[in-house]
N, C-alpha and C. Protein backbone atom coordinates (compact mmCIF):
# COMPACT_ATOMS: atom_id res chain seq x y z
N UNK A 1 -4.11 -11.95 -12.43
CA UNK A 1 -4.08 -11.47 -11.07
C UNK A 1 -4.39 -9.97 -11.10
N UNK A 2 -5.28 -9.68 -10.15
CA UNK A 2 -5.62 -8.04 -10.41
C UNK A 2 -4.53 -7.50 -9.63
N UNK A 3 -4.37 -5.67 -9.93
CA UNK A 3 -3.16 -5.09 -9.48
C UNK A 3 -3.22 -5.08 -7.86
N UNK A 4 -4.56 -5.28 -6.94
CA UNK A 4 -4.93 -5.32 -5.67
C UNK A 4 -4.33 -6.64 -5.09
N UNK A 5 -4.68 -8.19 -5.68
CA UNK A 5 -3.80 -8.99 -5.38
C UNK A 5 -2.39 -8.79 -5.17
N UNK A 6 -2.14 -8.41 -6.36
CA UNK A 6 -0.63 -8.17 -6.78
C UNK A 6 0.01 -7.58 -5.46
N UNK A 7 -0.56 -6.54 -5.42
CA UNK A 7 -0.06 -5.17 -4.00
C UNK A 7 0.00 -5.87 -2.69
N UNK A 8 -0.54 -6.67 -3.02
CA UNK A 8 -1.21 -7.29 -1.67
C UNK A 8 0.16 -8.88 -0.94
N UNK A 9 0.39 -9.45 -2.51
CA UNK A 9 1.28 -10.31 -2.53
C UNK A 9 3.29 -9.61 -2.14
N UNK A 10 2.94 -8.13 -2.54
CA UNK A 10 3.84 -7.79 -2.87
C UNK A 10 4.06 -7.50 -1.23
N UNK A 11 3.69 -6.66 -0.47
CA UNK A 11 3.33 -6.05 0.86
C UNK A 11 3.70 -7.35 1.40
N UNK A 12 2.91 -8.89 1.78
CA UNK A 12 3.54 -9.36 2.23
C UNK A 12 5.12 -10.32 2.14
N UNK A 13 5.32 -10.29 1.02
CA UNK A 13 6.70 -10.70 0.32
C UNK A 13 7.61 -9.82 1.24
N UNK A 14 7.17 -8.49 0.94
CA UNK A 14 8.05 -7.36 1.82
C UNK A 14 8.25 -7.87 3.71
N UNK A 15 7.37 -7.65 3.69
CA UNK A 15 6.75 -8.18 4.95
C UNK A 15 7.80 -9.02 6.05
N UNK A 16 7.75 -10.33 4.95
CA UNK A 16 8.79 -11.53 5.43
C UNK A 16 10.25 -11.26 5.80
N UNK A 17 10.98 -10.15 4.92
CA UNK A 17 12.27 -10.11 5.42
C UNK A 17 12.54 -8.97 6.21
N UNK A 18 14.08 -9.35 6.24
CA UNK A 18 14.72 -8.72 7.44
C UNK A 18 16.09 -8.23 7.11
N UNK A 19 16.50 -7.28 8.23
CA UNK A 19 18.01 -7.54 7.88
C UNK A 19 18.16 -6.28 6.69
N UNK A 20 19.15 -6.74 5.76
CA UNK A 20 20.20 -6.30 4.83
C UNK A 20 18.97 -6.53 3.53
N UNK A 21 18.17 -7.73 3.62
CA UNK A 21 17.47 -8.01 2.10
C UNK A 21 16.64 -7.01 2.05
N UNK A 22 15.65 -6.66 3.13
CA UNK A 22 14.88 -5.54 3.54
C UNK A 22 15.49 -4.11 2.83
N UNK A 23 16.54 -3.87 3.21
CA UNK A 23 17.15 -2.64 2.66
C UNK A 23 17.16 -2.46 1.71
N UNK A 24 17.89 -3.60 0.61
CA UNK A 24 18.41 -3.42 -0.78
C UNK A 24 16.85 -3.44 -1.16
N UNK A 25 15.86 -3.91 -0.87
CA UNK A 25 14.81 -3.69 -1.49
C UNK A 25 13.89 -2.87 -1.58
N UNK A 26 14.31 -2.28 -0.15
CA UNK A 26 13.78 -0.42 -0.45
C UNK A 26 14.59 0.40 -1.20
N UNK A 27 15.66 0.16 -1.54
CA UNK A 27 16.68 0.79 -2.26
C UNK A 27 16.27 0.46 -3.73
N UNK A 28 15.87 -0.93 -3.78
CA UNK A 28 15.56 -0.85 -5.40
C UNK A 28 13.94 -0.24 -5.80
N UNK A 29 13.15 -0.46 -4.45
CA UNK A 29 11.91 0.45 -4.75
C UNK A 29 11.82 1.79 -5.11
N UNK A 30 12.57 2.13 -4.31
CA UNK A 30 12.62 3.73 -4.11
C UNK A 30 13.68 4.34 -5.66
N UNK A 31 14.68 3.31 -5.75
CA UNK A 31 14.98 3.79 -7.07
C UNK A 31 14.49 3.59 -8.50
N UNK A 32 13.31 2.77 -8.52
CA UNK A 32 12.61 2.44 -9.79
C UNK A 32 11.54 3.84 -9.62
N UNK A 33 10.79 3.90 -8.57
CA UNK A 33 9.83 4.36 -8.40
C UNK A 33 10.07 6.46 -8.30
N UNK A 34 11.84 6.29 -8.48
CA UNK A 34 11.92 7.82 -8.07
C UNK A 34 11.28 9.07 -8.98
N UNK A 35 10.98 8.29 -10.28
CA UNK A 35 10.47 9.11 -11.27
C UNK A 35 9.01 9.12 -11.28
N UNK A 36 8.58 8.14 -10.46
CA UNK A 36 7.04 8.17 -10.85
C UNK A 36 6.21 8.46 -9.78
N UNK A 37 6.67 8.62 -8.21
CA UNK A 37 6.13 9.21 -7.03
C UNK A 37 5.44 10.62 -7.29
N UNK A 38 4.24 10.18 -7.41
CA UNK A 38 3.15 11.68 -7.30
C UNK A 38 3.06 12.44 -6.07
N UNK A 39 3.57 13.92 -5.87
CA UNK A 39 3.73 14.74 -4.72
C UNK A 39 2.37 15.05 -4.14
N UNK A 40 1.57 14.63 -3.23
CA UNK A 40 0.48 14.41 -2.44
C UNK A 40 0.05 16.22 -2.67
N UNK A 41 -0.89 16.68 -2.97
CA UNK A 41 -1.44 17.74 -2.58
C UNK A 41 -2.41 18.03 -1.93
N UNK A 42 -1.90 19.09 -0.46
CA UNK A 42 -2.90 18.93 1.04
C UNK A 42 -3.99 19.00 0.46
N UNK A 43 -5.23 18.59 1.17
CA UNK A 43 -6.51 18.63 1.41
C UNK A 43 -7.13 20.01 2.16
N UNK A 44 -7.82 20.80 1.51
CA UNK A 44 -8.25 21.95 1.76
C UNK A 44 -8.86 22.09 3.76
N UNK A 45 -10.08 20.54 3.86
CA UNK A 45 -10.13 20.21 4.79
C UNK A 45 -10.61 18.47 5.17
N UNK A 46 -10.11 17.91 6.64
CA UNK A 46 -10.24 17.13 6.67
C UNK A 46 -11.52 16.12 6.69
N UNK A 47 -12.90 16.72 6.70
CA UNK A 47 -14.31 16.88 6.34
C UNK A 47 -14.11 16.19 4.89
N UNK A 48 -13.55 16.91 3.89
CA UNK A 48 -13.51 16.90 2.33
C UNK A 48 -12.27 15.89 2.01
N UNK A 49 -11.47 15.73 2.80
CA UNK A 49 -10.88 14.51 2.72
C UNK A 49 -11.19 13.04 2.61
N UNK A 50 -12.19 12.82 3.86
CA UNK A 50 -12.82 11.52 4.54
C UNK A 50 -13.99 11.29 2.98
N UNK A 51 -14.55 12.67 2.64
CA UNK A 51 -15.66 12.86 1.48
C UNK A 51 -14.89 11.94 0.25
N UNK A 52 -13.62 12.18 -0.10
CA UNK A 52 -13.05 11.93 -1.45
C UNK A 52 -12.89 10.44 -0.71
N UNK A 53 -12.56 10.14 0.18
CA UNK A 53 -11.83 8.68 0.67
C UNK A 53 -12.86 8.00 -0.38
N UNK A 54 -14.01 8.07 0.44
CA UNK A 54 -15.05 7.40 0.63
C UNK A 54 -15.97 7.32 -0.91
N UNK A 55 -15.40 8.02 -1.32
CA UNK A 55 -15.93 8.17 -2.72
C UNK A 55 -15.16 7.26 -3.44
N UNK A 56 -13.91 6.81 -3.46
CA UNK A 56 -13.12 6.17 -4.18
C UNK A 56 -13.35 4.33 -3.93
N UNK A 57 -14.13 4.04 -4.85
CA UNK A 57 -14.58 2.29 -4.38
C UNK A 57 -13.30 1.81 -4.61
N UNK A 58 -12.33 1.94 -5.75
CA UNK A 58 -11.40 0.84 -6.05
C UNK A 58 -10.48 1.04 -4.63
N UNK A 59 -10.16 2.09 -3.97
CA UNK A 59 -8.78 2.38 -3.09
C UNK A 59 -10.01 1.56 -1.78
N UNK A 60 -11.60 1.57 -1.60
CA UNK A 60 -11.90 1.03 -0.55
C UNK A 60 -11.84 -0.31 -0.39
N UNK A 61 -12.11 -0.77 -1.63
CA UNK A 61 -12.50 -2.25 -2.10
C UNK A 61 -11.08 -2.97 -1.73
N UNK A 62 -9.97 -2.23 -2.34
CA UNK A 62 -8.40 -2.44 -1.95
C UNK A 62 -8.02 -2.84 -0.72
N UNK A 63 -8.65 -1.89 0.10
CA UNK A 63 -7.95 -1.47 1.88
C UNK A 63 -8.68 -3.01 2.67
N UNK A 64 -10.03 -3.27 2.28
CA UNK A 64 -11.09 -4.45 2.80
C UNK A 64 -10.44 -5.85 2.71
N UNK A 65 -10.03 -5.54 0.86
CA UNK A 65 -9.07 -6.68 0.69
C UNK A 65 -8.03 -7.32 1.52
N UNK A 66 -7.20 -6.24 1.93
CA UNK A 66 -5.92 -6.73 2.50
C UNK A 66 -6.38 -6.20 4.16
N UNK A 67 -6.86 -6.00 4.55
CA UNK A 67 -7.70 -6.27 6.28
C UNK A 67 -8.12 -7.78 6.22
N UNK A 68 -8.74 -8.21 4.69
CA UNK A 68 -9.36 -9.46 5.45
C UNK A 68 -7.98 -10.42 5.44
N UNK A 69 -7.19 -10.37 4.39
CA UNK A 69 -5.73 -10.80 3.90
C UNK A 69 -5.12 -11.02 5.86
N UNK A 70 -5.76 -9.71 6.28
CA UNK A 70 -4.56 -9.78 7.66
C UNK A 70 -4.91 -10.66 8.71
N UNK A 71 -6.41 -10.55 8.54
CA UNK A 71 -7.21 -11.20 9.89
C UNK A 71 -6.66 -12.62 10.32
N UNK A 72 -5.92 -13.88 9.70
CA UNK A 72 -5.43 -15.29 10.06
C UNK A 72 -3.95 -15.30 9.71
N UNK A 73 -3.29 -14.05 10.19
CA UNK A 73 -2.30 -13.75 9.89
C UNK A 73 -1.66 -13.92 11.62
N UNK A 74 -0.49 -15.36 11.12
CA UNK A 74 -0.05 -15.42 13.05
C UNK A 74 0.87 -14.47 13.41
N UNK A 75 1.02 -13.92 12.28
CA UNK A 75 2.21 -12.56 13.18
C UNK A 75 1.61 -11.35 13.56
N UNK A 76 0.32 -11.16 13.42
CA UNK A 76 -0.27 -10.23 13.95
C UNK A 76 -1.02 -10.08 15.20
């Protein structure tokens, strides 16, 4: 399974609950992940932003993926 599936399976797994399960599971995200969250550094301008987006095939190829993932989706 590529890591795009994966993200993709994972997002809607998330997705499904509610409540209390919802929580503990941002709680366990956020605490696995507290060491490894990379601090975003601004973009000089938003011109050179859209430039890098668009340059990046795997993060576009990603985003296409899970749009088409959404399109026969009845909760949307």
């Amino acid at each position: 399974m590529s890591e795009s599936d994966l993200k993709l399976r994972i997002i809607r797994l998330v997705d499904s609950q509610q409540g209390e399960v919802l929580q503990e599971l941002y709680s366990l995200i956020l605490n696995k992940l507290s060491g490894h969250i990379e601090e975003e550094v601004p973009i000089p301008s938003l011109e050179m932003g859209y430039h890098e987006m668009a340059q990046d095939v795997e993060r576009e190829d990603e985003a296409f993926e899970w749009i088409e993932g959404t399109l026969n989706q009845d909760s949307l």
